[in-house]
Protein backbone atom coordinates (compact mmCIF):
# COMPACT_ATOMS: atom_id res chain seq x y z
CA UNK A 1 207.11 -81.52 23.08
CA UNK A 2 208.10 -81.53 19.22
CA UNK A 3 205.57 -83.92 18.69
CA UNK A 4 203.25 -82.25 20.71
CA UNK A 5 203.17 -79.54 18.56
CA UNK A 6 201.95 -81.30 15.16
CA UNK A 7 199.63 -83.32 17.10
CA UNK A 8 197.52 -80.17 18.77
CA UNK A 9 196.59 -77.93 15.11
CA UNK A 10 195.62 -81.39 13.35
CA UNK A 11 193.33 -81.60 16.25
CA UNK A 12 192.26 -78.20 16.57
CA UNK A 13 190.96 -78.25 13.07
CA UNK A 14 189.30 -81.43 12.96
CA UNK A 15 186.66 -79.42 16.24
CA UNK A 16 186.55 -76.28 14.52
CA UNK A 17 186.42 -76.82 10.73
CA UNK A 18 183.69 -79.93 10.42
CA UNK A 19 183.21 -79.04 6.40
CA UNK A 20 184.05 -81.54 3.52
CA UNK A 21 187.23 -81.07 1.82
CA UNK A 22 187.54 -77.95 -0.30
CA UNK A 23 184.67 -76.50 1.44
CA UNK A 24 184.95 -72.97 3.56
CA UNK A 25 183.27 -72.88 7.29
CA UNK A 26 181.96 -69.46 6.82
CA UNK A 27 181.05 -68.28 10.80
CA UNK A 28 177.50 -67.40 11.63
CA UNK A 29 177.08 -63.49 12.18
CA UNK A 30 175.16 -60.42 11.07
CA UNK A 31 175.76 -58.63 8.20
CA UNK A 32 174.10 -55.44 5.94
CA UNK A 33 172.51 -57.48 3.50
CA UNK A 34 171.94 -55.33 -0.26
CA UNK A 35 172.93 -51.87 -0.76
CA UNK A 36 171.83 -48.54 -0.38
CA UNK A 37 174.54 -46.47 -2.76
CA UNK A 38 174.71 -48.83 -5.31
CA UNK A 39 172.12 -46.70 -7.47
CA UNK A 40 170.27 -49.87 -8.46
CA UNK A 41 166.51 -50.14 -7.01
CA UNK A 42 166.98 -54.15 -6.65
CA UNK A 43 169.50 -53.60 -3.90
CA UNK A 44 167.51 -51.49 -1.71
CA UNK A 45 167.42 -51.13 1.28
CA UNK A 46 170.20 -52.18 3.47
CA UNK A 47 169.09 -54.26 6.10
CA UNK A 48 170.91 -56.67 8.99
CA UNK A 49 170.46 -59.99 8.55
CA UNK A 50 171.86 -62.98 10.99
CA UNK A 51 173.27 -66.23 9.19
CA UNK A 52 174.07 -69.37 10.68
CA UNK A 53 177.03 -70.74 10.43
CA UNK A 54 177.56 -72.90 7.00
CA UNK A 55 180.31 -74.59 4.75
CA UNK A 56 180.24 -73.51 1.16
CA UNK A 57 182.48 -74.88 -1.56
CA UNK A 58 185.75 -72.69 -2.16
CA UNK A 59 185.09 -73.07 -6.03
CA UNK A 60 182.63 -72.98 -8.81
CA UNK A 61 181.46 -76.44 -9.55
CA UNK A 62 184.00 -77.44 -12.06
CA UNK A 63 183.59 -79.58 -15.35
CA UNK A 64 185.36 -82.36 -14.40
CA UNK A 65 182.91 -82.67 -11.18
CA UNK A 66 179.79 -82.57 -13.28
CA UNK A 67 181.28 -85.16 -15.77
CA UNK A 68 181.61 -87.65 -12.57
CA UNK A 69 178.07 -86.59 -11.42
CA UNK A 70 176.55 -87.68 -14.96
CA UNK A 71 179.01 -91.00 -15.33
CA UNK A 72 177.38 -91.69 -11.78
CA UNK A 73 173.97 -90.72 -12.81
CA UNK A 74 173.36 -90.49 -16.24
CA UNK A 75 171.90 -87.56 -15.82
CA UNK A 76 170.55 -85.27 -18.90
CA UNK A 77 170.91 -81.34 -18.53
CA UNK A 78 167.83 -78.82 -19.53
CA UNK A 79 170.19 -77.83 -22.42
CA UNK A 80 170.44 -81.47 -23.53
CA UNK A 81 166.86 -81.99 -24.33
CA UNK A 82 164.02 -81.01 -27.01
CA UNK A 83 162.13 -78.36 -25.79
CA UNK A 84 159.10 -78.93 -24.33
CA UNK A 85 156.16 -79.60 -27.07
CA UNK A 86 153.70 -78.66 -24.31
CA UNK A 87 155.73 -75.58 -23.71
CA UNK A 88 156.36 -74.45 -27.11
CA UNK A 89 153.21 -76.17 -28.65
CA UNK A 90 153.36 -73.18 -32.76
CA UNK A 91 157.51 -74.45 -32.66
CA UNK A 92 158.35 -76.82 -35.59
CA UNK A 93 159.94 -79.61 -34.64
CA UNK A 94 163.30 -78.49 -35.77
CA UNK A 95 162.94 -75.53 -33.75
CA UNK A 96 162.41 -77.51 -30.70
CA UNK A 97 165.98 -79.01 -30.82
CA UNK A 98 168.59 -79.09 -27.87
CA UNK A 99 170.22 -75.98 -27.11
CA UNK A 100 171.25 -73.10 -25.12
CA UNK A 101 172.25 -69.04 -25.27
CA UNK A 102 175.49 -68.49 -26.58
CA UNK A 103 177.22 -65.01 -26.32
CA UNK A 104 178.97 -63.34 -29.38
CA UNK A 105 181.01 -60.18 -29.04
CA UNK A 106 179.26 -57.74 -31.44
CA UNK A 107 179.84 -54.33 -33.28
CA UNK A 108 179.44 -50.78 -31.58
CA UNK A 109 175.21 -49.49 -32.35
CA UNK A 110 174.40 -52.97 -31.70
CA UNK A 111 171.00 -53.80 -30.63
CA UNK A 112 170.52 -54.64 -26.59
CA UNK A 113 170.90 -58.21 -25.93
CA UNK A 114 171.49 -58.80 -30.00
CA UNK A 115 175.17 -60.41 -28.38
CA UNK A 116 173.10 -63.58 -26.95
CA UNK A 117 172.21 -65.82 -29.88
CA UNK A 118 170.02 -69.23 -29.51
CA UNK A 119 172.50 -71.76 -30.75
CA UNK A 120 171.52 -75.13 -31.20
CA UNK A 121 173.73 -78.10 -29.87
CA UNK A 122 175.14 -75.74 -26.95
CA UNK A 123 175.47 -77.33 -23.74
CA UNK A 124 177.25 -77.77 -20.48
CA UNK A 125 179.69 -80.65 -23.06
CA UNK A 126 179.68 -78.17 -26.00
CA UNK A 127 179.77 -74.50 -24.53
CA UNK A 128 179.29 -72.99 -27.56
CA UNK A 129 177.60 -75.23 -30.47
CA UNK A 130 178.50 -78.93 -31.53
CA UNK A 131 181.78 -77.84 -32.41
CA UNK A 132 183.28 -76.60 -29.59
CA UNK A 133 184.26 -79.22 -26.67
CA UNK A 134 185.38 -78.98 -23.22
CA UNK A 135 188.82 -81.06 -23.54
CA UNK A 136 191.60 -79.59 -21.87
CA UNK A 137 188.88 -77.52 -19.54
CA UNK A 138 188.47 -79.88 -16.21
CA UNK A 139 189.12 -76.89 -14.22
CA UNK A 140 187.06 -74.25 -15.65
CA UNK A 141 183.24 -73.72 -14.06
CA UNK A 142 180.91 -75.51 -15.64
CA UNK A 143 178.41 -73.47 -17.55
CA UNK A 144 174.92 -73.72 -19.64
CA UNK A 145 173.59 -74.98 -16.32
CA UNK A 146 169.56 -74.59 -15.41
CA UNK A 147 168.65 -74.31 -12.26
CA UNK A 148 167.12 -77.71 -11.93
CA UNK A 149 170.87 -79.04 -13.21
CA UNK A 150 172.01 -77.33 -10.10
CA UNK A 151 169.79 -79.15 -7.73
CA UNK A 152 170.00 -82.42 -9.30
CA UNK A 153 174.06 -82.08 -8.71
CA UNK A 154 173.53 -80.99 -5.28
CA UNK A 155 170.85 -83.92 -4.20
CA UNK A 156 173.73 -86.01 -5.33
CA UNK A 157 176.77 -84.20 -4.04
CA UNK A 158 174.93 -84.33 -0.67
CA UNK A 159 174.84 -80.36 -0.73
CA UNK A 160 172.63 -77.52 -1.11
CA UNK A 161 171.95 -74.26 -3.18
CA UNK A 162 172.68 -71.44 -1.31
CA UNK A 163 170.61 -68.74 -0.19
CA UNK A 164 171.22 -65.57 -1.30
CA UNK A 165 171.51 -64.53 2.44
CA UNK A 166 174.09 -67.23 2.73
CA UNK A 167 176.27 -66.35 -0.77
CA UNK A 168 176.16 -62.72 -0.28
CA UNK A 169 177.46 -62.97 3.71
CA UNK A 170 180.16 -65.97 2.66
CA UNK A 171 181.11 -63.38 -0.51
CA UNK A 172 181.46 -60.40 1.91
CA UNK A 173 184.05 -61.90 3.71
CA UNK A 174 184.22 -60.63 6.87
CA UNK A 175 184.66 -56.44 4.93
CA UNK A 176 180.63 -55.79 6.18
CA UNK A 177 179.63 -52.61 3.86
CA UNK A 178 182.56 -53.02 1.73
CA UNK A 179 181.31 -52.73 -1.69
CA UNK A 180 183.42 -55.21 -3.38
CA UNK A 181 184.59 -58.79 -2.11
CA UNK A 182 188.01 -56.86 -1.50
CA UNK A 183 187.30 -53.77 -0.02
CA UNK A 184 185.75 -50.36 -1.67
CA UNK A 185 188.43 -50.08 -5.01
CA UNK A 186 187.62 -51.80 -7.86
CA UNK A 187 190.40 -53.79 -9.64
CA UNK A 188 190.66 -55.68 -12.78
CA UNK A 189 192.97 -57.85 -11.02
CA UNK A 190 190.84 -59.18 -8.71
CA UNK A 191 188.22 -61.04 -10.64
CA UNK A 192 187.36 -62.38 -13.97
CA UNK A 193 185.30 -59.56 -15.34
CA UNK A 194 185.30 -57.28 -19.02
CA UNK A 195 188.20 -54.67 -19.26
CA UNK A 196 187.11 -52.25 -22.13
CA UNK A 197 183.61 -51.65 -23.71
CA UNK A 198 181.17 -54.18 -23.59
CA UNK A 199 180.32 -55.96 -25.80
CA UNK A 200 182.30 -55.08 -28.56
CA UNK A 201 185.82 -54.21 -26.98
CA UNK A 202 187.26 -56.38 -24.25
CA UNK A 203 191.64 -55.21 -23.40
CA UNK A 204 192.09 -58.66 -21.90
CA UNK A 205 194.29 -56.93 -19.02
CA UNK A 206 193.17 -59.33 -16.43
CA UNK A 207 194.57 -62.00 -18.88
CA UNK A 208 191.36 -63.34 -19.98
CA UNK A 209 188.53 -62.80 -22.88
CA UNK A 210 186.37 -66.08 -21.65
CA UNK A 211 185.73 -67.89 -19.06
CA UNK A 212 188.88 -68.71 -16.64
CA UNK A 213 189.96 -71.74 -14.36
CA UNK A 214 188.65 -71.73 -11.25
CA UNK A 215 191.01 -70.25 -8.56
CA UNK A 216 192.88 -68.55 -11.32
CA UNK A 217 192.02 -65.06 -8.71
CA UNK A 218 193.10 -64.32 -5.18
CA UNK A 219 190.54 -65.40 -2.84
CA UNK A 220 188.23 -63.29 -0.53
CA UNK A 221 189.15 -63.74 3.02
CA UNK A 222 187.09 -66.72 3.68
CA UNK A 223 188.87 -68.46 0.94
CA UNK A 224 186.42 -68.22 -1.56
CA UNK A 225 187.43 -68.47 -5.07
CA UNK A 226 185.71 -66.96 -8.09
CA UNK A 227 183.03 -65.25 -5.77
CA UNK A 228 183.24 -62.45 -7.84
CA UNK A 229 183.07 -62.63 -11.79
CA UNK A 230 184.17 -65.88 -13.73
CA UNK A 231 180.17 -67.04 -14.06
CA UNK A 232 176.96 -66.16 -12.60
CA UNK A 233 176.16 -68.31 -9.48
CA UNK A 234 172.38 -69.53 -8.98
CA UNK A 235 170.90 -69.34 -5.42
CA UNK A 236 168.09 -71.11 -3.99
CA UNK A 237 165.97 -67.97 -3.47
CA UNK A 238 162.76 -66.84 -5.73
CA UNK A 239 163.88 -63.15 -7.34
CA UNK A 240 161.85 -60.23 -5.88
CA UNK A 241 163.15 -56.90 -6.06
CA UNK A 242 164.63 -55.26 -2.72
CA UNK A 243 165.19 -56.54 0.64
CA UNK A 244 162.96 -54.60 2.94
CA UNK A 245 161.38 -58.01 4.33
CA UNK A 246 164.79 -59.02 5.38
CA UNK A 247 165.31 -56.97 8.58
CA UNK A 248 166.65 -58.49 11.47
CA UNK A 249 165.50 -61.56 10.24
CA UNK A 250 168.03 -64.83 10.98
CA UNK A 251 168.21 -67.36 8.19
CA UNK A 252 165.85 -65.84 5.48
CA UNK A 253 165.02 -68.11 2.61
CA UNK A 254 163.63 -65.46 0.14
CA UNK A 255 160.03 -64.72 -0.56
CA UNK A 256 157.33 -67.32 -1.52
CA UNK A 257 156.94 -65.95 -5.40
CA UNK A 258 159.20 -64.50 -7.69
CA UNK A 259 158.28 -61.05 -9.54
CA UNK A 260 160.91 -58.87 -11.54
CA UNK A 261 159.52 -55.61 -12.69
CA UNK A 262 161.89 -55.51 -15.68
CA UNK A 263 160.66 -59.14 -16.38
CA UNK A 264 156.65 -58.99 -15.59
CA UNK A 265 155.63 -61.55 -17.81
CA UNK A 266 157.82 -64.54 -16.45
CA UNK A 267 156.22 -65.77 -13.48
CA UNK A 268 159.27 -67.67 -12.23
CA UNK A 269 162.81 -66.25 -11.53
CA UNK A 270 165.59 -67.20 -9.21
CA UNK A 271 168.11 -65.18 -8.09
CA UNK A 272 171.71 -65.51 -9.46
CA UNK A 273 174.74 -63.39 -7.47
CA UNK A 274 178.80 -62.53 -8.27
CA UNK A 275 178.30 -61.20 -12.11
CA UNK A 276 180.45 -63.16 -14.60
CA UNK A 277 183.55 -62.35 -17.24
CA UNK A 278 180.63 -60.49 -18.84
CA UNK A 279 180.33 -57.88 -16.57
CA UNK A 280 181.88 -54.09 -17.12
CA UNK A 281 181.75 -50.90 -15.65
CA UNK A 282 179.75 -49.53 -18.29
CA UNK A 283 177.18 -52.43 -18.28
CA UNK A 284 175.57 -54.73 -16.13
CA UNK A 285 178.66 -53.62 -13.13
CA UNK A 286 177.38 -56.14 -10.82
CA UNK A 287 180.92 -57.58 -9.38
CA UNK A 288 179.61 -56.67 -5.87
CA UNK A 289 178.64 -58.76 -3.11
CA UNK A 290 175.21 -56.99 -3.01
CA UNK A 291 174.32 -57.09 -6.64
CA UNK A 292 171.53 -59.30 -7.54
CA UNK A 293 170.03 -60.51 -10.90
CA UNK A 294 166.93 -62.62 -11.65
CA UNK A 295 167.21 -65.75 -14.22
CA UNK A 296 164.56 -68.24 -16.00
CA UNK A 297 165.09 -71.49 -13.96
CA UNK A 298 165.09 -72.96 -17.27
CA UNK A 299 167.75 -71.60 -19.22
CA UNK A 300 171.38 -71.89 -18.65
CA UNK A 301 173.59 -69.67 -20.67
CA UNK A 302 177.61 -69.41 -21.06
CA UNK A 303 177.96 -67.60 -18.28
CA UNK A 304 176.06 -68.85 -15.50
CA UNK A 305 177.33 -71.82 -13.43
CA UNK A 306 176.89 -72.51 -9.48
CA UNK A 307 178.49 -73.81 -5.82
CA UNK A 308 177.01 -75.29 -3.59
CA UNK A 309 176.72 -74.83 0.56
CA UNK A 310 176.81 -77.70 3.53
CA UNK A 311 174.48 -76.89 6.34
CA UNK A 312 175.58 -77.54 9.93
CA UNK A 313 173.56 -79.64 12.25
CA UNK A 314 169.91 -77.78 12.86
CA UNK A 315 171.21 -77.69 16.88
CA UNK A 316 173.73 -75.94 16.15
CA UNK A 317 172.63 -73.72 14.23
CA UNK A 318 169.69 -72.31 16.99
CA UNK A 319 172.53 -72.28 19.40
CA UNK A 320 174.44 -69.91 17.61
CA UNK A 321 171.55 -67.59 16.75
């Protein structure tokens, strides 16, 4: 009977968990999908969406994980190459050379966006500039990722981008209409995110300036680590603003073409979801499930990084829907 009783879990999960190691089933259900109280247009309106069920990776892709991926590969991120000549046809040649956007804390009356600086040499190795490294840091999200990085790491990992459907139900939780990944209260406890005035004043009071190791937070009830804050996660979807083509819809994918009203000249944005360390209550503030932000597929930052989903068998997936 003793026996019996190891035997018959070990068992159990093997039928009802069929995800890779340190991957989250995440049941399929329906969920409010966006926000109607959030004040932000981008959210609107709520609407119920159905989801499949899906495995999704309980962490940010780490550092040491992408270093394995380009020993396998030898693959060469966005960051690590010239830009474009074709792209950037007036840019001198020394203009053109490898790098990435690098935030600096700045002074009160600063300029918007003056804390982002073009910094030649950054990258996913060198986070920010030549001479800064990433020894010591196998277990912090890798960052200055594009959003052709991502897919390239997924093709190989066997996995997928997410869809925003997908992150923002698996981020939820279970708490439908809660507005954080923990319930309705905000706490500085709960995520990596900016205590004190961004961009010039950060109290540190959830023990971190930077980024932090993954799992360094209590998880969301799915087990999800890091869902909320740490670094930006990219999704699969094309960025248009709102969600009112989402009703009852079952496994939406995001429309055909991107188009960001705050952005109207860039033609191609994807979404990104879970805000970063970067994000404080008296800017940006989008720690929520809901929240939503569009991103050049091109350009990887130090705050952006990604995981990456499993999807079930397609017969399974009509069966539950």
């Amino acid at each position: 009977m003793i026996a019996l009783l190891f035997i018959i879990p070990s068992a159990l999960a093997t039928t009802t968990n069929p995800c890779p190691p340190e991957m989250a089933i995440i049941p399929a259900g329906t969920f409010t999908m966006g926000s109607d109280h959030s004040g932000l247009i981008e959210e609107l309106s709520a609407e119920e969406v159905t989801v499949s069920s899906f495995c999704i990776d309980k962490y940010e892709v780490t550092n040491s994980q992408f270093v394995a991926f380009v020993k396998a590969t030898g693959y060469v991120t966005v960051a690590e190459r010239p830009l474009p000549k074709e792209q950037f046809p007036d840019l001198p040649d020394e203009q053109r050379l490898p790098g990435s956007l690098v935030f600096e804390m700045t002074k009160p009356g600063a300029k918007l966006l003056s804390w982002w600086h073009w910094t030649t040499g950054a990258n996913w190795q060198h986070p920010f500039g030549s001479e800064s490294a990433i020894a010591g840091k196998d277990n912090y999200p890798v960052v200055h990722i594009a959003y052709e990085d991502a897919v390239a790491y997924a093709q190989w990992a066997g996995k997928s981008l997410p869809t925003e459907a997908q992150w923002e139900y698996a981020a939820r939780g279970g708490l439908d209409g809660a507005t954080y990944a923990w319930g309705n209260q905000y706490s500085e406890k709960k995520a990596n995110t900016w205590q004190g005035i961004f961009p010039f004043f950060n109290t540190k009071s959830d023990g971190y300036v930077g980024i932090a190791p993954v799992g360094s937070f209590p998880p969301n009830a799915y087990g999800l680590y890091d869902i909320t804050g740490n670094v930006w996660e990219w999704t699969s979807d094309w960025y248009k603003s709102g969600h009112n083509d989402k009703t009852h819809s079952v496994n939406p994918t995001g429309p055909q073409q991107s188009f960001d009203p705050n952005k109207p000249t860039e033609s191609a944005l994807h979404v990104i979801k879970g805000g970063s360390y970067l994000c404080a209550p008296n800017y940006c503030s989008r720690f929520r499930p809901a929240a939503r932000e569009s991103q050049a597929p091109d350009t990887g930052t130090t705050h952006i990084g990604f995981r990456l989903v499993k999807n079930l068998t397609t017969e399974r997936m009509k069966n539950e829907v």
